[in-house]
ModelCIF file with pLDDT and N, C-alpha, C, O atoms, coordinates in Angstrom:
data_MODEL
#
_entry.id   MODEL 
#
_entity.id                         1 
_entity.type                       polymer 
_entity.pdbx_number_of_molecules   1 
#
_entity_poly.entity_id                      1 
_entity_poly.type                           'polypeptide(L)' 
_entity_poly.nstd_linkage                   no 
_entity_poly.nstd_monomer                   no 
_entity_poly.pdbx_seq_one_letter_code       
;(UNK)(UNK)(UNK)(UNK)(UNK)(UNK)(UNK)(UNK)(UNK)(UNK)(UNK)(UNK)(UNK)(UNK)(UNK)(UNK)
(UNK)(UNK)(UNK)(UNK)(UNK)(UNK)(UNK)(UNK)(UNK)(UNK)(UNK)(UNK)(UNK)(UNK)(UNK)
;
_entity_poly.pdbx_seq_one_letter_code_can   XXXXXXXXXXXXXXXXXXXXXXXXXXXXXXX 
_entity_poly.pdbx_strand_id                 A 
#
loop_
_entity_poly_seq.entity_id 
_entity_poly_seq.num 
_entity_poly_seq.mon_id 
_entity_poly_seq.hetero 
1 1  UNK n 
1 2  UNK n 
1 3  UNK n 
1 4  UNK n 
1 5  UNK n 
1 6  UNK n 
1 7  UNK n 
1 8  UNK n 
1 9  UNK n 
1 10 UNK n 
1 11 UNK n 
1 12 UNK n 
1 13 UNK n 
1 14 UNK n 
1 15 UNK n 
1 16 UNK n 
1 17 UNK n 
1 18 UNK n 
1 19 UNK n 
1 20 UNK n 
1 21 UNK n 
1 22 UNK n 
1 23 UNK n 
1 24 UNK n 
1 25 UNK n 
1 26 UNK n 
1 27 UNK n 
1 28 UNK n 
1 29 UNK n 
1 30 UNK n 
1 31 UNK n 
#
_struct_asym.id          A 
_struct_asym.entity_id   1 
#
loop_
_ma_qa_metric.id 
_ma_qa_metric.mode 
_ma_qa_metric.name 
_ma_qa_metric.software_group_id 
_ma_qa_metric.type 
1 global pLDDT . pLDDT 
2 local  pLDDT . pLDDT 
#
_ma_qa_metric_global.metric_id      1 
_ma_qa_metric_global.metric_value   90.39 
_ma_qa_metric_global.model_id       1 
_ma_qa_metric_global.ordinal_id     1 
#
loop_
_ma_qa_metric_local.label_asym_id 
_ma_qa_metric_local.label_comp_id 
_ma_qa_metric_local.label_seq_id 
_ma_qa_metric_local.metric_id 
_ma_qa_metric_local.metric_value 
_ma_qa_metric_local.model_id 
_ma_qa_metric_local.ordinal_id 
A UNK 1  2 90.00 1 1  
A UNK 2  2 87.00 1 2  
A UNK 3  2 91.00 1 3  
A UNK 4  2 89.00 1 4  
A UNK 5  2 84.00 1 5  
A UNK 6  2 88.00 1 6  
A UNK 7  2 88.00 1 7  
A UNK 8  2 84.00 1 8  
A UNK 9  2 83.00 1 9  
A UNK 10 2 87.00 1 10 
A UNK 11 2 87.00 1 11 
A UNK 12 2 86.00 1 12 
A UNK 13 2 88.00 1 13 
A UNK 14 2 87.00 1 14 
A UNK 15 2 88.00 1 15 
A UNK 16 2 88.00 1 16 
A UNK 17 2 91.00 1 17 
A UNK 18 2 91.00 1 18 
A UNK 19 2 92.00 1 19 
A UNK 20 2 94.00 1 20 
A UNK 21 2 94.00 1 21 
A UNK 22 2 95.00 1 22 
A UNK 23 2 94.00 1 23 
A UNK 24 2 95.00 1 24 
A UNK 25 2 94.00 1 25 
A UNK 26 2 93.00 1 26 
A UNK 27 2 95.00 1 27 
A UNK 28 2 93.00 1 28 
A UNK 29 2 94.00 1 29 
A UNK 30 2 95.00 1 30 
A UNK 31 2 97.00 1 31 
#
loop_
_atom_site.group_PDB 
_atom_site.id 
_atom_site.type_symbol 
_atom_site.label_atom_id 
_atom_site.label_alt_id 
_atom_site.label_comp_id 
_atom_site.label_asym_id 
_atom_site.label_entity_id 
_atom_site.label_seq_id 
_atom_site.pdbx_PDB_ins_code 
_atom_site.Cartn_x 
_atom_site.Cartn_y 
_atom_site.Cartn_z 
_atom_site.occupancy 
_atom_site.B_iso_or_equiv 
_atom_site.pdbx_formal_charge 
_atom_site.auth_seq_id 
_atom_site.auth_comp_id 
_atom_site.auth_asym_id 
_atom_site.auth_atom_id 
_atom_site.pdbx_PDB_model_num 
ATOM 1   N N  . UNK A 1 1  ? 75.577 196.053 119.860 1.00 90.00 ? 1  UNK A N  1 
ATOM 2   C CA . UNK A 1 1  ? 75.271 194.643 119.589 1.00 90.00 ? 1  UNK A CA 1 
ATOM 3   C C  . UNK A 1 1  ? 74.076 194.488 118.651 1.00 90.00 ? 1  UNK A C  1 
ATOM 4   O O  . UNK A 1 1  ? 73.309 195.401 118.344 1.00 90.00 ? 1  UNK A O  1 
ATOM 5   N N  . UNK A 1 2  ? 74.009 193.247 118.239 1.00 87.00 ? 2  UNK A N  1 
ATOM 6   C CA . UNK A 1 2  ? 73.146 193.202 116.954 1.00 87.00 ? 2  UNK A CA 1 
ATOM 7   C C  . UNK A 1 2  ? 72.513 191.545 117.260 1.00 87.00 ? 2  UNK A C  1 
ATOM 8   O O  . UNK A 1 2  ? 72.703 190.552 116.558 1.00 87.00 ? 2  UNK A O  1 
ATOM 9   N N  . UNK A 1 3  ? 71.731 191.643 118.514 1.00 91.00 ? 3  UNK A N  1 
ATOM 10  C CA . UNK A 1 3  ? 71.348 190.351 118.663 1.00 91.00 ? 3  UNK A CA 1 
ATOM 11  C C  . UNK A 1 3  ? 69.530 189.442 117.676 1.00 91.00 ? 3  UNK A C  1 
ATOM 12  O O  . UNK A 1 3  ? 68.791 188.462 117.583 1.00 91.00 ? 3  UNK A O  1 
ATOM 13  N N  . UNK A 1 4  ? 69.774 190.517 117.328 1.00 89.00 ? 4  UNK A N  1 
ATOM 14  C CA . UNK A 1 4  ? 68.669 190.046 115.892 1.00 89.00 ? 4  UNK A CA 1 
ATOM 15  C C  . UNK A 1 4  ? 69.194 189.182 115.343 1.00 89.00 ? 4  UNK A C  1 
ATOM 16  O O  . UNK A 1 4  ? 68.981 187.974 115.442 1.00 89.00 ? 4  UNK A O  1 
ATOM 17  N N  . UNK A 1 5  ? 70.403 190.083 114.309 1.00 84.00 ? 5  UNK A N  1 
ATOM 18  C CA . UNK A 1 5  ? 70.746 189.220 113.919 1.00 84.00 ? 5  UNK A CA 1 
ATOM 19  C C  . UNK A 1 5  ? 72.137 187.891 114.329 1.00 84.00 ? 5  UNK A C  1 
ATOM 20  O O  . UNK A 1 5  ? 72.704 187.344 113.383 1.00 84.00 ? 5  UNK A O  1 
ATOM 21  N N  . UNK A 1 6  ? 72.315 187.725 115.006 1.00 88.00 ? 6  UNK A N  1 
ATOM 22  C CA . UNK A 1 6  ? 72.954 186.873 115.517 1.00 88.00 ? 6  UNK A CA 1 
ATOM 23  C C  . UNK A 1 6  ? 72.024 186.020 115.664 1.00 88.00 ? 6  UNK A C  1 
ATOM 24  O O  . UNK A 1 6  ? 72.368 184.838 115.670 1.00 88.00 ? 6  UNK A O  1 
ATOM 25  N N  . UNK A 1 7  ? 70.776 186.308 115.805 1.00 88.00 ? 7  UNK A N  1 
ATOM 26  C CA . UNK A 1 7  ? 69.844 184.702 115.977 1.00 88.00 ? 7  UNK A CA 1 
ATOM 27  C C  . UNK A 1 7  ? 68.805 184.622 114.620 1.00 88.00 ? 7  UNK A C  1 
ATOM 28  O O  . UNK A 1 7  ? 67.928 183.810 114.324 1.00 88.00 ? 7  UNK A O  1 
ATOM 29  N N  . UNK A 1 8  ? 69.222 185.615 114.065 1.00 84.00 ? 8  UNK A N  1 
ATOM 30  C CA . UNK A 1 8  ? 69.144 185.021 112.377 1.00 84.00 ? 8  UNK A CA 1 
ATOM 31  C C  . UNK A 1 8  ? 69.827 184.181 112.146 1.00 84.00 ? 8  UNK A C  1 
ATOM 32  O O  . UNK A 1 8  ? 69.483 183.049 111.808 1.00 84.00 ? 8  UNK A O  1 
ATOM 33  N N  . UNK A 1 9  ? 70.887 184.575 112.283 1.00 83.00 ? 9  UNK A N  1 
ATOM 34  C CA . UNK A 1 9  ? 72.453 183.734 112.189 1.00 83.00 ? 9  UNK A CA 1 
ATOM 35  C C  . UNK A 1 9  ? 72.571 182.240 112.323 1.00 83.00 ? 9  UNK A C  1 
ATOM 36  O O  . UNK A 1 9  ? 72.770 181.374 111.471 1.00 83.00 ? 9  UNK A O  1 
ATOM 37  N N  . UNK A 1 10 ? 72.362 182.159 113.858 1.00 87.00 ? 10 UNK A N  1 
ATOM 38  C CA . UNK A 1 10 ? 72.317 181.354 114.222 1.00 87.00 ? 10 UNK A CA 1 
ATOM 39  C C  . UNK A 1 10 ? 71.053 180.013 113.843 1.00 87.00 ? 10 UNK A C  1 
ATOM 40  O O  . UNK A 1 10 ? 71.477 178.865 113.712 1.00 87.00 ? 10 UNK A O  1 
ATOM 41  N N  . UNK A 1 11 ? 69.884 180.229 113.728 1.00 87.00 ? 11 UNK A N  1 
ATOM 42  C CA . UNK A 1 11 ? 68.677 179.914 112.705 1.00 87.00 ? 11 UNK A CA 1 
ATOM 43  C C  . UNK A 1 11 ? 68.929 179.255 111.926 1.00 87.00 ? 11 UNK A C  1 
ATOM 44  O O  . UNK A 1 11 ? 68.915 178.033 112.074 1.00 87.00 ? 11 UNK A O  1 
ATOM 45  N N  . UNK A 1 12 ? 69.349 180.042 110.475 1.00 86.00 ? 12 UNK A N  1 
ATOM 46  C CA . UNK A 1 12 ? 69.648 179.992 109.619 1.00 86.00 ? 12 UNK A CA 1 
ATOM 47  C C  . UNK A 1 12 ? 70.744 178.972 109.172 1.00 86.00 ? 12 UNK A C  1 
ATOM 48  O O  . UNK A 1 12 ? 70.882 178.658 107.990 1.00 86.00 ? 12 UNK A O  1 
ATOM 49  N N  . UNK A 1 13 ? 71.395 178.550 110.023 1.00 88.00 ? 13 UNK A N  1 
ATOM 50  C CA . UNK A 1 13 ? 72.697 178.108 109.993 1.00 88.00 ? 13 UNK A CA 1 
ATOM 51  C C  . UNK A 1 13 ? 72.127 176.524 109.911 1.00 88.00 ? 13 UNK A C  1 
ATOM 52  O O  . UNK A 1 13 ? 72.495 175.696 109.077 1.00 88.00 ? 13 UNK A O  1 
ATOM 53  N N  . UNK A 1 14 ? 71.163 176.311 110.955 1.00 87.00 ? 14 UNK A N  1 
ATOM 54  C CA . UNK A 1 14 ? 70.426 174.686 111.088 1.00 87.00 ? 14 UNK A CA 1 
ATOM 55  C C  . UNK A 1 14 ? 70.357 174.505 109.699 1.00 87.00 ? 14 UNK A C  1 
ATOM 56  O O  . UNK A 1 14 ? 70.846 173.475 109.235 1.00 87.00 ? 14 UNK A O  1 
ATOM 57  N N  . UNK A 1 15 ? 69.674 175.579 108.729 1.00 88.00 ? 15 UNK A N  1 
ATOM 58  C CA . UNK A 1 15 ? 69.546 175.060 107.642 1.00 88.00 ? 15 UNK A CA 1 
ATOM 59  C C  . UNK A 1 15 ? 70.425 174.686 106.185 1.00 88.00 ? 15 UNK A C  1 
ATOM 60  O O  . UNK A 1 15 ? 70.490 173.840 105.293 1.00 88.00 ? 15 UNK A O  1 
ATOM 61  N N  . UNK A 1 16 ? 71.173 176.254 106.752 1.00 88.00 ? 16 UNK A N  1 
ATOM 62  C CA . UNK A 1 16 ? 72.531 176.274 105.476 1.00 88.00 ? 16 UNK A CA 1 
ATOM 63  C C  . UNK A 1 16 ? 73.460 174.967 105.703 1.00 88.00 ? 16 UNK A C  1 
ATOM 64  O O  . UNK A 1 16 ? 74.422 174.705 104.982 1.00 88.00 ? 16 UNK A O  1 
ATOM 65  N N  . UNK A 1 17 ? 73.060 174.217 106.756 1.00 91.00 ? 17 UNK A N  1 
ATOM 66  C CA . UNK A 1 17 ? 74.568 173.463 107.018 1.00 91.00 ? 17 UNK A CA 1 
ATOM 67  C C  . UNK A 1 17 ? 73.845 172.193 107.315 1.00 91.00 ? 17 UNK A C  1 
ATOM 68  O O  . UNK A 1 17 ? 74.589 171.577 108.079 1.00 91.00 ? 17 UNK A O  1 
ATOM 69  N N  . UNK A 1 18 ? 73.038 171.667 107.151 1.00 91.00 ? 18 UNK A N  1 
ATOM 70  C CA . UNK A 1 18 ? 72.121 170.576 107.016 1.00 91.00 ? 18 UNK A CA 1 
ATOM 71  C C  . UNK A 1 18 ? 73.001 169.434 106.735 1.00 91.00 ? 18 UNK A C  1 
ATOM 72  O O  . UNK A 1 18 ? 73.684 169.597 105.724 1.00 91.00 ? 18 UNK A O  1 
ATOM 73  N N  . UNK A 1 19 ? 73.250 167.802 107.643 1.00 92.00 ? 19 UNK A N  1 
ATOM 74  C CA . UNK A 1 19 ? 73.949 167.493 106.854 1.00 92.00 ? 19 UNK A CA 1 
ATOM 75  C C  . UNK A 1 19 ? 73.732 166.521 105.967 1.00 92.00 ? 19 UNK A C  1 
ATOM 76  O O  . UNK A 1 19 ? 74.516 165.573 105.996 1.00 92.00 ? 19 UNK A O  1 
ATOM 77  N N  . UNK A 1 20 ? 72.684 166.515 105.020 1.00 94.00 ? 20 UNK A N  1 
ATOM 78  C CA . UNK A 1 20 ? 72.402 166.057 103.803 1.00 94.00 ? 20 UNK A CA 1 
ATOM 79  C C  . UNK A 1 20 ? 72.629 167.309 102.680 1.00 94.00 ? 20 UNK A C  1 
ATOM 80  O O  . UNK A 1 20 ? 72.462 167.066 101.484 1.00 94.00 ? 20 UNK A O  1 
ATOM 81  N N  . UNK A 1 21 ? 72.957 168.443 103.065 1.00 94.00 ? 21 UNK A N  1 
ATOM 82  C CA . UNK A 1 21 ? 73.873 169.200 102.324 1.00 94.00 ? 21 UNK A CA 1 
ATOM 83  C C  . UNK A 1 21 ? 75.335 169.106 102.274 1.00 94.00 ? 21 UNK A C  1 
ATOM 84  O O  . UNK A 1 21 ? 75.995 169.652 101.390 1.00 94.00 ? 21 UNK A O  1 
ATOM 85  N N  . UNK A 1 22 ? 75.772 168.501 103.102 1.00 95.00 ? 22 UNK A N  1 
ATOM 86  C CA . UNK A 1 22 ? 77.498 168.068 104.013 1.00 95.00 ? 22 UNK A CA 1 
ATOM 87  C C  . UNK A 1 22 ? 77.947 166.678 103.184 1.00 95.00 ? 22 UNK A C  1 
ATOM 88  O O  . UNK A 1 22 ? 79.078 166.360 102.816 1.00 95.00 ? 22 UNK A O  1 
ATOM 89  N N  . UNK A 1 23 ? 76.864 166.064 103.041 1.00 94.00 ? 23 UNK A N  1 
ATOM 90  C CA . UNK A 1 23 ? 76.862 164.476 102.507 1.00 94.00 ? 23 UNK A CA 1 
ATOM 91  C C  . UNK A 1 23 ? 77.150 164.985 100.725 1.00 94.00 ? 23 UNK A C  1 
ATOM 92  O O  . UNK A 1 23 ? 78.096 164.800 99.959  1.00 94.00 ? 23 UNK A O  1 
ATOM 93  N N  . UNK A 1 24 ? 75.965 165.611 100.601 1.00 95.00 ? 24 UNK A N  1 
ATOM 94  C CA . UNK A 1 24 ? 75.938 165.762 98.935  1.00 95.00 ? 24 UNK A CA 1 
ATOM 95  C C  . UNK A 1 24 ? 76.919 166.068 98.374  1.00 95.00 ? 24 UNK A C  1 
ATOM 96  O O  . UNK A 1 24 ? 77.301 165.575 97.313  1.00 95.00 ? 24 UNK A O  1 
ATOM 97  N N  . UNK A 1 25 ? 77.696 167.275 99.259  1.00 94.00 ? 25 UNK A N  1 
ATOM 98  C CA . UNK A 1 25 ? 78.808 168.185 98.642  1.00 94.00 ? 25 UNK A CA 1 
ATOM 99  C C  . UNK A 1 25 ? 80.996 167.066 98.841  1.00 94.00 ? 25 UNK A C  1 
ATOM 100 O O  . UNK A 1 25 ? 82.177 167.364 98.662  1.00 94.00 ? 25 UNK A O  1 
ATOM 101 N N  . UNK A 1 26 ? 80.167 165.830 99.291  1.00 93.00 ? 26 UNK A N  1 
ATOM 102 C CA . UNK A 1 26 ? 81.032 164.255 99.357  1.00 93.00 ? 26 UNK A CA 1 
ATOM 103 C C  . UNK A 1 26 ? 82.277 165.136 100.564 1.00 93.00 ? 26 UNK A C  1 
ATOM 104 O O  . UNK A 1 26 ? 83.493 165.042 100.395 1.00 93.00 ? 26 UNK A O  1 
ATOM 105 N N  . UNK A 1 27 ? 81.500 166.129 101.988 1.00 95.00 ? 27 UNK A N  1 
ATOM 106 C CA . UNK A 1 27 ? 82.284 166.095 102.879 1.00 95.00 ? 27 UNK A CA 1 
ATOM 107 C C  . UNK A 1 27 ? 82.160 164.881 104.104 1.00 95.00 ? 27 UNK A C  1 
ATOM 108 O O  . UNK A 1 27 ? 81.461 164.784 105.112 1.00 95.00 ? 27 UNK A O  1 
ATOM 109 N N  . UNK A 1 28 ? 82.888 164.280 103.666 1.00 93.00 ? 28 UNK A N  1 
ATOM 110 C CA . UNK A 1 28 ? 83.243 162.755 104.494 1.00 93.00 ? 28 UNK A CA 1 
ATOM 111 C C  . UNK A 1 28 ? 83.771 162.983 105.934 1.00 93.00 ? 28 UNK A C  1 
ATOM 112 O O  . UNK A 1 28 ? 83.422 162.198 106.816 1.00 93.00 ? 28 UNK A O  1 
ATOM 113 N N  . UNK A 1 29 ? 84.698 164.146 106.245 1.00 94.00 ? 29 UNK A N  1 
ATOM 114 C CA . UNK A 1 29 ? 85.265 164.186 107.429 1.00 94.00 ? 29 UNK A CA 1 
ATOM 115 C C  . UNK A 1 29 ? 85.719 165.445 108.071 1.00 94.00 ? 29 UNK A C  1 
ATOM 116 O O  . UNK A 1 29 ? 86.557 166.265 107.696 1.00 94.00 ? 29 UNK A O  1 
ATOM 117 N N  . UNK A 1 30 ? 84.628 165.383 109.600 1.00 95.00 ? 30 UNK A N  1 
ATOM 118 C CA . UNK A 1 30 ? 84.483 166.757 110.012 1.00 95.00 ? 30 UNK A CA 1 
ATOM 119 C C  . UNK A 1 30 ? 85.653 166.604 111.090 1.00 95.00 ? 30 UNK A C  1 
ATOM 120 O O  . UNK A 1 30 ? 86.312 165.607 111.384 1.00 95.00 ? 30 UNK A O  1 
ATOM 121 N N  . UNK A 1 31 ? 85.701 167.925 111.590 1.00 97.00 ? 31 UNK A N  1 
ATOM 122 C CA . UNK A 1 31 ? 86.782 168.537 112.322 1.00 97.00 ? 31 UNK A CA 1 
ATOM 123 C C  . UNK A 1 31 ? 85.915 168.865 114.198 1.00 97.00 ? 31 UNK A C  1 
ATOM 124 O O  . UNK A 1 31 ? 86.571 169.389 115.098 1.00 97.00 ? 31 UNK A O  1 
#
């Protein structure tokens, strides 16, 4: 197991997926 990074992962993710990054990229409708 590699629980480092899995909570890199996980971290990281708050930011990659921000959703004023979600808005910008005109995704209107989540799943």
């Amino acid at each position: 197991p590699k629980y480092a990074e899995m909570c890199r992962r996980y971290l990281a993710d708050e930011e990659d997926f921000a959703k004023e990054k979600i808005a910008k990229l005109g995704i209107t409708h989540t799943y």
